[in-house]
N, C-alpha and C. Protein backbone atom coordinates (compact mmCIF):
# COMPACT_ATOMS: atom_id res chain seq x y z
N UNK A 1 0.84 -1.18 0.00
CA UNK A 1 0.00 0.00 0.00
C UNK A 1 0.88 1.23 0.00
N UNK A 2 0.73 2.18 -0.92
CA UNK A 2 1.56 3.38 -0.97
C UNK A 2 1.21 4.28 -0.15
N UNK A 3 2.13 4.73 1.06
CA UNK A 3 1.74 6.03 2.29
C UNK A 3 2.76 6.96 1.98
N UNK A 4 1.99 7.77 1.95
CA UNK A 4 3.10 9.41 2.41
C UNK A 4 2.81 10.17 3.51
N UNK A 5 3.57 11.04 3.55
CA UNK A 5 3.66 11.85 5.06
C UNK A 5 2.91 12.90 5.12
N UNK A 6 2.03 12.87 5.69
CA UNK A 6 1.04 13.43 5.85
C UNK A 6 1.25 14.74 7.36
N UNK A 7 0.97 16.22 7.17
CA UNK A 7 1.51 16.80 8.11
C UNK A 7 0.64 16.65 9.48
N UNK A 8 1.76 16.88 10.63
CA UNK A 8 0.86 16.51 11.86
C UNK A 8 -0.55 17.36 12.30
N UNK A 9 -0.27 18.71 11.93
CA UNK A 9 -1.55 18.93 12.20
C UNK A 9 -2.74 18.15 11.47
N UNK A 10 -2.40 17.53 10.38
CA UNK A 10 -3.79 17.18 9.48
C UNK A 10 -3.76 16.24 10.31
N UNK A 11 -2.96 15.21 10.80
CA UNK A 11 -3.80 14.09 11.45
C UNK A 11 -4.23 14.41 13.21
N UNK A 12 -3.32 15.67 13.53
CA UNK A 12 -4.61 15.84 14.74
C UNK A 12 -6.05 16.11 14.50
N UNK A 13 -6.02 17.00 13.12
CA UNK A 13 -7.61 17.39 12.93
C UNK A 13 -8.16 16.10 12.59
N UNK A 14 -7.29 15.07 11.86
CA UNK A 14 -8.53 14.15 12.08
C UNK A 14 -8.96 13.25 13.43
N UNK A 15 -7.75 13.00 13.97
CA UNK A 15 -7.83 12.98 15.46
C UNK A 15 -9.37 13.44 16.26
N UNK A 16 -9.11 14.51 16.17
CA UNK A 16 -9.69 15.23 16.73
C UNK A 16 -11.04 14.95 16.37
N UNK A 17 -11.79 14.93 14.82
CA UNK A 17 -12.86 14.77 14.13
C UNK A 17 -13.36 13.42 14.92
N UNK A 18 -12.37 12.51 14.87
CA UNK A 18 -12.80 11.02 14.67
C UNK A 18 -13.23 10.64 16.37
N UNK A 19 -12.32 11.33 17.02
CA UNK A 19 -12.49 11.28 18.45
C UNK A 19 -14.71 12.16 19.04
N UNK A 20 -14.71 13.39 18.30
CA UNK A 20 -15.79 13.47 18.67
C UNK A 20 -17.09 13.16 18.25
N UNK A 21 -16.35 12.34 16.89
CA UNK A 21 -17.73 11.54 16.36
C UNK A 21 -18.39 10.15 17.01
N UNK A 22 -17.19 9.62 17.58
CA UNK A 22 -17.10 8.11 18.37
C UNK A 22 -17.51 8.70 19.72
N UNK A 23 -17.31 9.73 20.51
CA UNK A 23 -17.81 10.08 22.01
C UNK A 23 -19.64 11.07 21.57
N UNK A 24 -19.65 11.36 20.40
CA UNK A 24 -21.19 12.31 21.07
C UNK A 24 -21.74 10.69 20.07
N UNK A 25 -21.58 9.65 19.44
CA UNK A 25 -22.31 8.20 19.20
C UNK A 25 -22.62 7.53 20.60
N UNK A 26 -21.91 7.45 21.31
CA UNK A 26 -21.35 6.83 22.50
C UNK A 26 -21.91 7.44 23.48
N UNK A 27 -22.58 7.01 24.69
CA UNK A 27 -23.10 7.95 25.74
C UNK A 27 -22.59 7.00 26.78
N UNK A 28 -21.35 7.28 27.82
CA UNK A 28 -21.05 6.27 29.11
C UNK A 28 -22.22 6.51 29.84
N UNK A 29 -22.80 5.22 30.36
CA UNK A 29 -23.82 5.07 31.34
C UNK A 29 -22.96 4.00 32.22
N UNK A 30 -23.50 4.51 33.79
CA UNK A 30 -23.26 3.54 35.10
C UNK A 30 -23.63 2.74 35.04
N UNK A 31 -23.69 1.34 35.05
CA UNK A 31 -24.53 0.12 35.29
C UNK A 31 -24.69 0.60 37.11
N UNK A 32 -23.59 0.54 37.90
CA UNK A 32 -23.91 0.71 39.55
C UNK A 32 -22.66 0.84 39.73
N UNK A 33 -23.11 1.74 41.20
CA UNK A 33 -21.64 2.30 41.89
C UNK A 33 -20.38 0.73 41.96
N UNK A 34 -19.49 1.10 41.63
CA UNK A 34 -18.07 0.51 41.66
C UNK A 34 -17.96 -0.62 40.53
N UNK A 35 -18.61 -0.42 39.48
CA UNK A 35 -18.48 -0.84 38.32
C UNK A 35 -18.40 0.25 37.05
N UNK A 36 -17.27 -0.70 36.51
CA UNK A 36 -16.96 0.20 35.00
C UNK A 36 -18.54 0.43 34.27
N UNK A 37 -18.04 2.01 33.82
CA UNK A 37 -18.93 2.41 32.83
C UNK A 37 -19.23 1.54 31.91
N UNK A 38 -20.33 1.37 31.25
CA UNK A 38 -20.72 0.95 30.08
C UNK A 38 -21.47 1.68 28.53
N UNK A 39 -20.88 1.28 27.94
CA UNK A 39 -21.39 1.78 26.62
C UNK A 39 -22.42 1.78 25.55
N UNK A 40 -23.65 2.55 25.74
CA UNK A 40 -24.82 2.33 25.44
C UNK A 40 -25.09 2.70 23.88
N UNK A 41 -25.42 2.72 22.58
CA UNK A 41 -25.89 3.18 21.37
C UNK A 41 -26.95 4.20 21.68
N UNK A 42 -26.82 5.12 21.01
CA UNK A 42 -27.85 6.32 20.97
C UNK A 42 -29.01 5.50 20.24
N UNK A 43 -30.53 6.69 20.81
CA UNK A 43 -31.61 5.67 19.40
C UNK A 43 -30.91 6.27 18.04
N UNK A 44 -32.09 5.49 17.57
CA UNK A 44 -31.30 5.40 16.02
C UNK A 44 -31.68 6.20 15.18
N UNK A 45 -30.59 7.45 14.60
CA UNK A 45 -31.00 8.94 13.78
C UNK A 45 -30.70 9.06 12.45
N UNK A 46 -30.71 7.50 12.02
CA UNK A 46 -29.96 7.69 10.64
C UNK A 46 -30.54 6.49 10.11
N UNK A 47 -30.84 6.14 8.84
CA UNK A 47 -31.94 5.38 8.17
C UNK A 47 -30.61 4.36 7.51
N UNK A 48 -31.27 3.21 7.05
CA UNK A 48 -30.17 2.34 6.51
C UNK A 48 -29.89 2.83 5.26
N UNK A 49 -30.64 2.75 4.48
CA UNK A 49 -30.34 3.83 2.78
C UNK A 49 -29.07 5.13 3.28
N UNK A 50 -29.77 5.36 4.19
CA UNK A 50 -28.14 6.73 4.33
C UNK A 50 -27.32 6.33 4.60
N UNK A 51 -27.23 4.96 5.66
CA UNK A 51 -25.87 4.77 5.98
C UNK A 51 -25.57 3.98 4.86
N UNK A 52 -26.05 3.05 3.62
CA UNK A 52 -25.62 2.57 2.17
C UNK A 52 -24.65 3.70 1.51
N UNK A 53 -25.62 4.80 1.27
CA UNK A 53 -25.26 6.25 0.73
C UNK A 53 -23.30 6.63 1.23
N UNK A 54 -23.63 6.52 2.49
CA UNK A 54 -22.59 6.98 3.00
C UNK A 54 -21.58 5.67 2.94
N UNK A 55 -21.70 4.79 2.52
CA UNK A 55 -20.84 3.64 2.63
C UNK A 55 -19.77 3.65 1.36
N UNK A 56 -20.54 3.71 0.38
CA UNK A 56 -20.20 4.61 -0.91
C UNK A 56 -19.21 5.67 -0.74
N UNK A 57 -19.88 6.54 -0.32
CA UNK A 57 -19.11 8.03 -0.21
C UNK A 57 -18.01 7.87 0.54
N UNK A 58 -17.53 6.83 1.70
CA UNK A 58 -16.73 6.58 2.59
C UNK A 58 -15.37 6.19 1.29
N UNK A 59 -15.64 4.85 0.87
CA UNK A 59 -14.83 4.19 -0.11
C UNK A 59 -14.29 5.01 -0.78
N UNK A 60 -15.05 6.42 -1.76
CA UNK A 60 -14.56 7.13 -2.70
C UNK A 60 -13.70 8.14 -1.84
N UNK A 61 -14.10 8.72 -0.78
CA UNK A 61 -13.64 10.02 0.12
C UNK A 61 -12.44 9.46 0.99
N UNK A 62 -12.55 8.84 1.91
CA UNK A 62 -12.56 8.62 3.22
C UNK A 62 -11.12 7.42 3.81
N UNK A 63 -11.68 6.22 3.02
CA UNK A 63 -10.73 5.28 2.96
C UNK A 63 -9.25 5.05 2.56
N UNK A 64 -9.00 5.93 1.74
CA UNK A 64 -7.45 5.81 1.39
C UNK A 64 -6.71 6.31 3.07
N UNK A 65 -7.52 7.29 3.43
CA UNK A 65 -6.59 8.03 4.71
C UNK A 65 -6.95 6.89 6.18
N UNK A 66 -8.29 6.45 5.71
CA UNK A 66 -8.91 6.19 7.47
C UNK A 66 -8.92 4.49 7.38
N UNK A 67 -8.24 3.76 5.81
CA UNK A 67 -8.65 2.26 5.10
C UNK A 67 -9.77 1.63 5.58
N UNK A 68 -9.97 0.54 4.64
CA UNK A 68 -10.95 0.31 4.63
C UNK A 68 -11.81 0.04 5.83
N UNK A 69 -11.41 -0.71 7.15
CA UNK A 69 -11.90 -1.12 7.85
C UNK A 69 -12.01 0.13 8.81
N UNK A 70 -11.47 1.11 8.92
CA UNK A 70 -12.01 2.61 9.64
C UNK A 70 -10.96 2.59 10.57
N UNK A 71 -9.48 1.60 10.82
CA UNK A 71 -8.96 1.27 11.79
C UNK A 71 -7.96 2.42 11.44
N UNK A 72 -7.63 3.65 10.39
CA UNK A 72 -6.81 4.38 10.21
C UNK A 72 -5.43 3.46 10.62
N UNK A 73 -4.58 5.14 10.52
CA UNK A 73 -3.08 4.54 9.98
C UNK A 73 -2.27 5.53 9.73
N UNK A 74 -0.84 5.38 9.55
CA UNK A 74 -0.10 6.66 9.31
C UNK A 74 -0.63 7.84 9.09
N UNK A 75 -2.00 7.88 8.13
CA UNK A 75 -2.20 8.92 7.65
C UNK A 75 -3.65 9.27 8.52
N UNK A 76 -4.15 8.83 8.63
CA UNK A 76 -5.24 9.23 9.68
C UNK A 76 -5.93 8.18 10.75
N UNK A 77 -6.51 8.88 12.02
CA UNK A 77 -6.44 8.06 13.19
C UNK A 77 -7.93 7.41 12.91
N UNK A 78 -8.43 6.21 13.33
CA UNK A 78 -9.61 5.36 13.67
C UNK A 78 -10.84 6.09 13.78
N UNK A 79 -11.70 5.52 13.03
CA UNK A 79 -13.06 6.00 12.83
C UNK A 79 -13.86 5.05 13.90
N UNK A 80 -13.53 4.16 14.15
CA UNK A 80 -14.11 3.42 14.97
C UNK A 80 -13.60 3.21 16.48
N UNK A 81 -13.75 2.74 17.25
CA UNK A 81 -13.35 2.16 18.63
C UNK A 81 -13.58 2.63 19.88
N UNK A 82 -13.73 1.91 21.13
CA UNK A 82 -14.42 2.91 22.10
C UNK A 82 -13.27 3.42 22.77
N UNK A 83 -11.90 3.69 22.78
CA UNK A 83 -10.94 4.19 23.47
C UNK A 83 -11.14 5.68 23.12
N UNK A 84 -11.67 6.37 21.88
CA UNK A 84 -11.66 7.39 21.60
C UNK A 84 -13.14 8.39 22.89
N UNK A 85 -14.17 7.45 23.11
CA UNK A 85 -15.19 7.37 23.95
C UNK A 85 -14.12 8.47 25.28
N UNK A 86 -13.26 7.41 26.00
CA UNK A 86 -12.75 7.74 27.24
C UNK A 86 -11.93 9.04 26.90
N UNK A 87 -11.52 9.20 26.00
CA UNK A 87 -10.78 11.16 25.84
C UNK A 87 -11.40 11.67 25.12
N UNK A 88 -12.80 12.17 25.19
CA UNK A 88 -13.42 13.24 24.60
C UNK A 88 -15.11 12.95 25.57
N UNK A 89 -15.89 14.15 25.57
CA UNK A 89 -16.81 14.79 26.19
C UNK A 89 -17.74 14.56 25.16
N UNK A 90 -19.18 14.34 25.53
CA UNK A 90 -19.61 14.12 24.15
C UNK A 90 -20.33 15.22 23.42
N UNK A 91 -20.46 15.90 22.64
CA UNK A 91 -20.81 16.71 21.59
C UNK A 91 -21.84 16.56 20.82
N UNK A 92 -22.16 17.70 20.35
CA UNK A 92 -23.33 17.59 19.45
C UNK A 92 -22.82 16.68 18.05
N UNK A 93 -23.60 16.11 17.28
CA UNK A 93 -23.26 15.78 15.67
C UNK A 93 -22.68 16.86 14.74
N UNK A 94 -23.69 18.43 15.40
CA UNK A 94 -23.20 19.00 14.65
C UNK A 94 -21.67 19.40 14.10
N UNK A 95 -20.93 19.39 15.56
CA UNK A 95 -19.63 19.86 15.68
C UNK A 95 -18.94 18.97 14.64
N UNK A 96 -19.17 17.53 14.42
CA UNK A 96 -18.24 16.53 13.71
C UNK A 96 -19.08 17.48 12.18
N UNK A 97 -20.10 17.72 11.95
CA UNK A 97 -20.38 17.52 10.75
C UNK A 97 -20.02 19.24 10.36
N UNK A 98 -20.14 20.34 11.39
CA UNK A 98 -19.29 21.32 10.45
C UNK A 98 -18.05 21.52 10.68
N UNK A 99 -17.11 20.48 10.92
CA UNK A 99 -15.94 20.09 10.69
C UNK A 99 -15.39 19.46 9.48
N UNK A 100 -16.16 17.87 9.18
CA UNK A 100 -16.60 17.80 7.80
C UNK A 100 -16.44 18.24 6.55
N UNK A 101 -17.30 19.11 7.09
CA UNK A 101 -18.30 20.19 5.64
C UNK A 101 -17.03 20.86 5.69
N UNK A 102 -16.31 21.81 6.20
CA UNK A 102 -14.75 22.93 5.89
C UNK A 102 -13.82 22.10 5.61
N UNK A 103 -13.40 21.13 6.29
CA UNK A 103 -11.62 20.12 6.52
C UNK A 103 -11.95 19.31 5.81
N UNK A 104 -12.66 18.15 5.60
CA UNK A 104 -12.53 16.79 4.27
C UNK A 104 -13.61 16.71 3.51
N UNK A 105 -13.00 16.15 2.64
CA UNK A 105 -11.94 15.29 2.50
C UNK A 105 -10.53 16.06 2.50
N UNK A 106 -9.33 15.28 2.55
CA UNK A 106 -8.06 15.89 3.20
C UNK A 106 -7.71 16.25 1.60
N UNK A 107 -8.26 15.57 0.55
CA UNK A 107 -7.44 15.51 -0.77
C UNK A 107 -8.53 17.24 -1.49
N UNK A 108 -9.39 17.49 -1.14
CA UNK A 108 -10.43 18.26 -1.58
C UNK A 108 -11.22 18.74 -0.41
N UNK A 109 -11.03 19.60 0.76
CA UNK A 109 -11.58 20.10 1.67
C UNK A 109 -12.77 20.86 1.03
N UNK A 110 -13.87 20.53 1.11
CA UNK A 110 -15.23 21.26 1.25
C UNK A 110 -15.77 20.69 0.32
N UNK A 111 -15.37 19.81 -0.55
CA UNK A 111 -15.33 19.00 -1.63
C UNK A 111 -17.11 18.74 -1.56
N UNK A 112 -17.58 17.65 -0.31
CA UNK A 112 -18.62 16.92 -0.40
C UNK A 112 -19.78 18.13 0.05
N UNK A 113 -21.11 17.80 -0.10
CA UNK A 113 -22.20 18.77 0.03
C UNK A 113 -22.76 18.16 1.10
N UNK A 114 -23.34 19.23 1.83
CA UNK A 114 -24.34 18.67 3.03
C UNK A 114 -24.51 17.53 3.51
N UNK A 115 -25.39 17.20 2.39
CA UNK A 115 -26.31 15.55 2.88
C UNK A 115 -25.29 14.78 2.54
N UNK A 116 -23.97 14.38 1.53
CA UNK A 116 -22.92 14.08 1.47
C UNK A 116 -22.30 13.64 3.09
N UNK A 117 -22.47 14.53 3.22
CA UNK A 117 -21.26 14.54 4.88
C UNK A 117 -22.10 13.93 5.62
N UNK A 118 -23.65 14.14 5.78
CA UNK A 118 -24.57 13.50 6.82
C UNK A 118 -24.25 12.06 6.40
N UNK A 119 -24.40 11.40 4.95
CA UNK A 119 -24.39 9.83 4.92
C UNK A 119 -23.25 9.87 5.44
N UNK A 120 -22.39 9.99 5.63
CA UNK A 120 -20.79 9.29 6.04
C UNK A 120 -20.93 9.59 7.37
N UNK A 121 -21.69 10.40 8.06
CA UNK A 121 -21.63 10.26 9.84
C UNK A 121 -22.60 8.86 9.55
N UNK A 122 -23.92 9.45 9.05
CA UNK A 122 -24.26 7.70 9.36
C UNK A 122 -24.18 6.60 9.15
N UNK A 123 -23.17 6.34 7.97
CA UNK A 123 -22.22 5.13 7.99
C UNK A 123 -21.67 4.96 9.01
N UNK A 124 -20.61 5.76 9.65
CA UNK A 124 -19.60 5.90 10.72
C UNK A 124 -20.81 5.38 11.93
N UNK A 125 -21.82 5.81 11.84
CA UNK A 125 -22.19 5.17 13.29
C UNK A 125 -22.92 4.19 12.76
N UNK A 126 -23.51 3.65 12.00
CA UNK A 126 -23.52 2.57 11.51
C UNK A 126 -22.16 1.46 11.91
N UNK A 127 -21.10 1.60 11.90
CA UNK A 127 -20.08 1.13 11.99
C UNK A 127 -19.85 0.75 13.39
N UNK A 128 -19.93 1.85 13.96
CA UNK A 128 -20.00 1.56 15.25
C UNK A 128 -20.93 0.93 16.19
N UNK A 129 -21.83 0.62 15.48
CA UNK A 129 -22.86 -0.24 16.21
C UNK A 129 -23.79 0.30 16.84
N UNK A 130 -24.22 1.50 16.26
CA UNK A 130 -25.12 2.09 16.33
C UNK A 130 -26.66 1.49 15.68
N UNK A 131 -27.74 1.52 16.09
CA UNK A 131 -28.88 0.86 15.41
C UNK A 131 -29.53 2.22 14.02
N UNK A 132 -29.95 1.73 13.02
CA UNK A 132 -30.61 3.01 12.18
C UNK A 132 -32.23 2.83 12.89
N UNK A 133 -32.38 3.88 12.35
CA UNK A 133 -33.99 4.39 12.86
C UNK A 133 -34.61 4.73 11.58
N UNK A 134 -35.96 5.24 11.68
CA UNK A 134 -36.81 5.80 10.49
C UNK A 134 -36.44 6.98 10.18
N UNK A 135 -36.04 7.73 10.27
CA UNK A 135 -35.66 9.40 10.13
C UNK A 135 -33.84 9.27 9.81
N UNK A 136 -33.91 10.05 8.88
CA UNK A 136 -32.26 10.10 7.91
C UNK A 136 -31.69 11.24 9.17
N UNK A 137 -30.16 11.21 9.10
CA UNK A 137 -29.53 12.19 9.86
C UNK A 137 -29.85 13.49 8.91
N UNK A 138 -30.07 14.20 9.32
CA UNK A 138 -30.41 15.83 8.61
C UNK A 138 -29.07 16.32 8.14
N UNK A 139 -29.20 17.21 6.81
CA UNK A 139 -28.26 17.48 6.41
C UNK A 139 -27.80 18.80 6.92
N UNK A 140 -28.31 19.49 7.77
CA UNK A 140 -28.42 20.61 8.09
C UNK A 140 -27.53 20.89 9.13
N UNK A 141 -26.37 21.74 9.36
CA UNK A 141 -26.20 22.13 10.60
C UNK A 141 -26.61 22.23 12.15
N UNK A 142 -27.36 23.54 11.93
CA UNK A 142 -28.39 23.62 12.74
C UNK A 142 -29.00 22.88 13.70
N UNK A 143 -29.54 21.75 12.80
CA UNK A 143 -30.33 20.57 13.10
C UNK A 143 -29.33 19.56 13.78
N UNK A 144 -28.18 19.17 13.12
CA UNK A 144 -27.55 18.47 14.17
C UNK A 144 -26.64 18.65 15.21
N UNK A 145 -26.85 20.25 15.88
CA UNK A 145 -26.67 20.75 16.60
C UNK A 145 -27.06 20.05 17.62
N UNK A 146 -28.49 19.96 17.34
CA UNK A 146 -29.66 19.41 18.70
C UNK A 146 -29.71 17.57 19.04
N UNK A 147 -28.69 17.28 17.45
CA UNK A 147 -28.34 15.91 17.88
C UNK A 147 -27.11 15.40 19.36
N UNK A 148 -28.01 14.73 19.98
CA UNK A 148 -27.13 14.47 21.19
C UNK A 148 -27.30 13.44 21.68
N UNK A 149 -25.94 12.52 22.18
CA UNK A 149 -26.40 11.02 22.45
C UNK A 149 -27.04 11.11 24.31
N UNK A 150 -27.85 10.27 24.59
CA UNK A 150 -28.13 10.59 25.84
C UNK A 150 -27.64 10.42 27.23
N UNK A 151 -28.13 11.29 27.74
CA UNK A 151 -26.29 11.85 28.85
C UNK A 151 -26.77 10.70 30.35
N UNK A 152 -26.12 10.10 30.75
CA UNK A 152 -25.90 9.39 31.88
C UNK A 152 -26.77 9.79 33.22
């Protein structure tokens, strides 16, 4: 597989991206005092057709930097896993998605459109084991502002 060096800030920003997309998916809940947190799936805000959509868009956009399996790599850090959960606070959707929409793709920043960027969050939580629901993630800012996984 051919890698090049990719500068450090770009892979903190994706760092950074990938980290608050996996903690506002992710909501730590207590099972009971003196037991480890556990890790619950938000309900489900994203329809299976979007996360298809975005599965697509992942392969063409996404994968050369983050490969195929989302486990990243030299060039950009893990789309998936719950270690990212324990260092980050969880966040609205929106924050990952107007991050998105300005910074990637890394090869063409601003490249993808709206609803573009919404399928690839809901692939990504698709991925993560998130359940889909009847209602598509909104392509809108705004709107997934008010997206929030539910707090402990």
């Amino acid at each position: 597989m051919r890698r090049h060096v990719t500068h450090p800030l770009t892979a903190l920003a994706c760092a950074a991206v990938t980290a608050i997309l996996v903690a506002t998916a992710y909501a730590p809940l207590s099972a009971q005092r003196g037991k480890k947190a556990v890790l619950q799936p938000a309900p489900g805000v994203y329809t299976e057709a979007q996360s298809d959509r975005g599965a697509a868009l992942y392969v063409d956009n996404c994968q050369y930097c983050h490969l195929v399996d989302l486990s990243g790599g030299d060039l950009a850090p893990a789309l998936i896993g719950a270690s990212f959960v324990a260092k980050w606070t969880a966040r609205p959707l929106g924050a990952v998605f107007d991050y998105m929409r300005v910074q990637m793709p890394l090869n063409s920043p601003g490249g993808l459109n709206a609803q573009q960027n919404a399928d690839i969050i809901a692939f990504l939580l698709k991925k993560s084991g998130f359940p889909a629901g009847a209602s598509e993630l909104p392509g809108q800012s705004d709107a997934l502002k008010t997206v929030t996984p539910p707090r402990p």
